[in-house]
Protein backbone atom coordinates (compact mmCIF):
# COMPACT_ATOMS: atom_id res chain seq x y z
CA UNK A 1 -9.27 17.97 12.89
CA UNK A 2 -10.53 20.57 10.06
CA UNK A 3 -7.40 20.02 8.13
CA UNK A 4 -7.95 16.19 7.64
CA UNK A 5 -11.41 16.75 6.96
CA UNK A 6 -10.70 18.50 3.64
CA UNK A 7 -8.00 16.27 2.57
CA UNK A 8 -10.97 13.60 1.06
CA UNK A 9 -11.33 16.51 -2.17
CA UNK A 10 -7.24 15.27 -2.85
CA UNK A 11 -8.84 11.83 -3.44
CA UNK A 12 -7.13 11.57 -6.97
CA UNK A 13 -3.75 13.19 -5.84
CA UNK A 14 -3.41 9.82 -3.22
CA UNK A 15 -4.26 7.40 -6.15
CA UNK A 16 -1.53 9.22 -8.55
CA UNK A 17 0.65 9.18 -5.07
CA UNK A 18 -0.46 5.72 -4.36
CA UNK A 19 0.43 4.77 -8.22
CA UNK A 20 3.78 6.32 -8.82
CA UNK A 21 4.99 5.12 -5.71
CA UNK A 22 3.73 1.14 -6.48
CA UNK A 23 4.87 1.53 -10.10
CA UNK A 24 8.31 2.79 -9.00
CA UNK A 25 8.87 -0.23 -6.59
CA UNK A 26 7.98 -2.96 -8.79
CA UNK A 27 9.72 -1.55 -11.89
CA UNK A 28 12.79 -1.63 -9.60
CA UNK A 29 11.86 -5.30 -8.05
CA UNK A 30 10.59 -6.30 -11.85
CA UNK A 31 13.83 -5.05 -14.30
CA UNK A 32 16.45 -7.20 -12.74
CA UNK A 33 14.28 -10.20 -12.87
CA UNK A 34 13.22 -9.01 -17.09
CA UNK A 35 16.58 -8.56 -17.70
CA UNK A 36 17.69 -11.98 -15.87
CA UNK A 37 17.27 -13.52 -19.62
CA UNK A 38 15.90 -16.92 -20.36
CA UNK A 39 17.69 -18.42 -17.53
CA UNK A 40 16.38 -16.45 -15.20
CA UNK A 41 12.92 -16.52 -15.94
CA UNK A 42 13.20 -20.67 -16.38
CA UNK A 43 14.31 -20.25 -12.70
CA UNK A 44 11.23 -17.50 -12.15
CA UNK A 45 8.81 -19.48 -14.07
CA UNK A 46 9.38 -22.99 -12.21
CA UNK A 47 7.47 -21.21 -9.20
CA UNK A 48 3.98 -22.10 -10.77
CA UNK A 49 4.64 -26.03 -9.90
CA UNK A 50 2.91 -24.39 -6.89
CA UNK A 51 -0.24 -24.83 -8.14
CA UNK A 52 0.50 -27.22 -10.40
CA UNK A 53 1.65 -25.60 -13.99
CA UNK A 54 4.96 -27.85 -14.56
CA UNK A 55 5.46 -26.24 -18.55
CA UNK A 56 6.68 -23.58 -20.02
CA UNK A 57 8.59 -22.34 -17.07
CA UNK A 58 10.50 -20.15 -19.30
CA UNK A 59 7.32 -18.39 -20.79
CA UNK A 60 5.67 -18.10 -17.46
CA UNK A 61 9.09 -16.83 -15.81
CA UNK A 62 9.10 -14.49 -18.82
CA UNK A 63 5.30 -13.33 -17.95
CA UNK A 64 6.22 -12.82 -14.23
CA UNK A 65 8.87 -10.40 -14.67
CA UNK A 66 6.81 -8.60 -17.70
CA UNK A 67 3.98 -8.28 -15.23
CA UNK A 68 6.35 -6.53 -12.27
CA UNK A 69 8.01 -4.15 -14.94
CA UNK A 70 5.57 -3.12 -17.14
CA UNK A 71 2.71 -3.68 -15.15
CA UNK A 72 4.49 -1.33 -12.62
CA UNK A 73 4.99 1.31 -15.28
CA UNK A 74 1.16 0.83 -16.37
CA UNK A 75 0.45 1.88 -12.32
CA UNK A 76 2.17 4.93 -13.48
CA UNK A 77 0.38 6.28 -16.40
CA UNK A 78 -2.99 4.53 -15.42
CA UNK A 79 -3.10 2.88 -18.75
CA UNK A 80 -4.49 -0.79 -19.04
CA UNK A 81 -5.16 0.15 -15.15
CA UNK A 82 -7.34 -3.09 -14.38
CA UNK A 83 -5.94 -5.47 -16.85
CA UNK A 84 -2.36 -4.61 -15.18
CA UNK A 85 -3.48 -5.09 -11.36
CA UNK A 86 -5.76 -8.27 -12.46
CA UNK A 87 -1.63 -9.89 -14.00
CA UNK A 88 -0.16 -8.03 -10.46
CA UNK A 89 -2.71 -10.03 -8.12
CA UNK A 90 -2.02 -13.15 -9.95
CA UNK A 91 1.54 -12.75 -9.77
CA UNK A 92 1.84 -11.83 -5.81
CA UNK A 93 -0.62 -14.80 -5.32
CA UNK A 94 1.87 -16.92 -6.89
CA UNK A 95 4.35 -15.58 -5.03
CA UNK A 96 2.69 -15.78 -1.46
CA UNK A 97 2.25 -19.46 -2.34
CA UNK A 98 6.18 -19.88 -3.01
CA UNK A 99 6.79 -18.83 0.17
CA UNK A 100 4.48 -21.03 2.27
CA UNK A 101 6.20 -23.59 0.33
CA UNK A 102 9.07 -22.78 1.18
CA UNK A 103 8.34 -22.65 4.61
CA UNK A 104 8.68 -18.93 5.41
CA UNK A 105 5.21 -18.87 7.13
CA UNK A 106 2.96 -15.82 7.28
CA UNK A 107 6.21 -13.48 8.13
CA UNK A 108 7.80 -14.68 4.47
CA UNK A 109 4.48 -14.09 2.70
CA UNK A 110 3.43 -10.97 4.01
CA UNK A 111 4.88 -8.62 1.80
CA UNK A 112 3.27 -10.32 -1.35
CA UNK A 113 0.31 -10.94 0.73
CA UNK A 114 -0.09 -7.62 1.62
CA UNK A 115 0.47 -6.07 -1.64
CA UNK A 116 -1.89 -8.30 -3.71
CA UNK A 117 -4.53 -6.95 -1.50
CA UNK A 118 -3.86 -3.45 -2.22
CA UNK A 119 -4.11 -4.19 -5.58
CA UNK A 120 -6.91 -5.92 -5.71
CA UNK A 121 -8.43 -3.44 -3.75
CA UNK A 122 -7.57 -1.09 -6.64
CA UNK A 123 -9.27 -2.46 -9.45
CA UNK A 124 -12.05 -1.67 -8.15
CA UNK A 125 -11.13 1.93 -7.20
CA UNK A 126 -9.84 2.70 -10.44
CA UNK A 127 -6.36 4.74 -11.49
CA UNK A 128 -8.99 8.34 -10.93
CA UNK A 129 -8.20 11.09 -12.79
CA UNK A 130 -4.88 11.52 -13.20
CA UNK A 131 -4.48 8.57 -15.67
CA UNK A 132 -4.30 7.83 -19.43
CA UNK A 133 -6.90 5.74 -19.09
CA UNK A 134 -9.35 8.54 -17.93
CA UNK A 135 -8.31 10.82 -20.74
């Protein structure tokens, strides 16, 4: 079809699309969990015994929800674009693994799984034009 043929010039208008729509999610999904306070992000934080990190819960809690709210608003303005997804992948590895240990299987992972992909399929992309980091 012609019309989908010319929609590859638009290829910045899907990464701002694909950007504001991420960073508006995980701001949402992030906030509760920054604003959950030290005992929250203890609770957070004691997910990296996954893969073995037993200290600090509160500080890596902390980092967790930091990384889902501001890296989310960082999606949005395309500022620290890389640095931001490179803290996201981490994170949604982290939480994939937290669900296989919790025995949720593939079905309970997914949504982590899925999105850690996408963003790591992003740094390399880049925010395009439509970013403060291309200004």
């Amino acid at each position: 079809m012609a019309i989908l043929d010319n929609l590859g010039k638009y290829r910045n208008t899907g990464l701002l699309l694909l950007r504001i729509g991420l960073g508006v999610m995980f701001i949402i999904h992030g906030f509760p969990k920054l604003a959950g306070g030290p005992n929250g992000w203890t609770d957070l934080g004691g997910s990296m015994k996954v893969i073995g990190i037993n200290f600090l819960p509160i500080f890596w809690g902390f980092m967790a929800a930091a990384t889902e709210t501001f890296g989310g608003f960082l999606l949005i303005v395309g500022l620290f674009f890389r640095p931001a997804l490179i803290l996201l992948v981490f994170t949604m590895i982290i939480a994939a693994l937290v669900h296989f240990g919790k025995g949720d299987g593939l079905q309970g992972a997914s949504h982590a799984i899925e999105l850690g992909i996408v963003f790591f399929g992003l740094i390399f992309i880049g925010p395009g034009k439509y970013s403060v980091d291309k200004k």
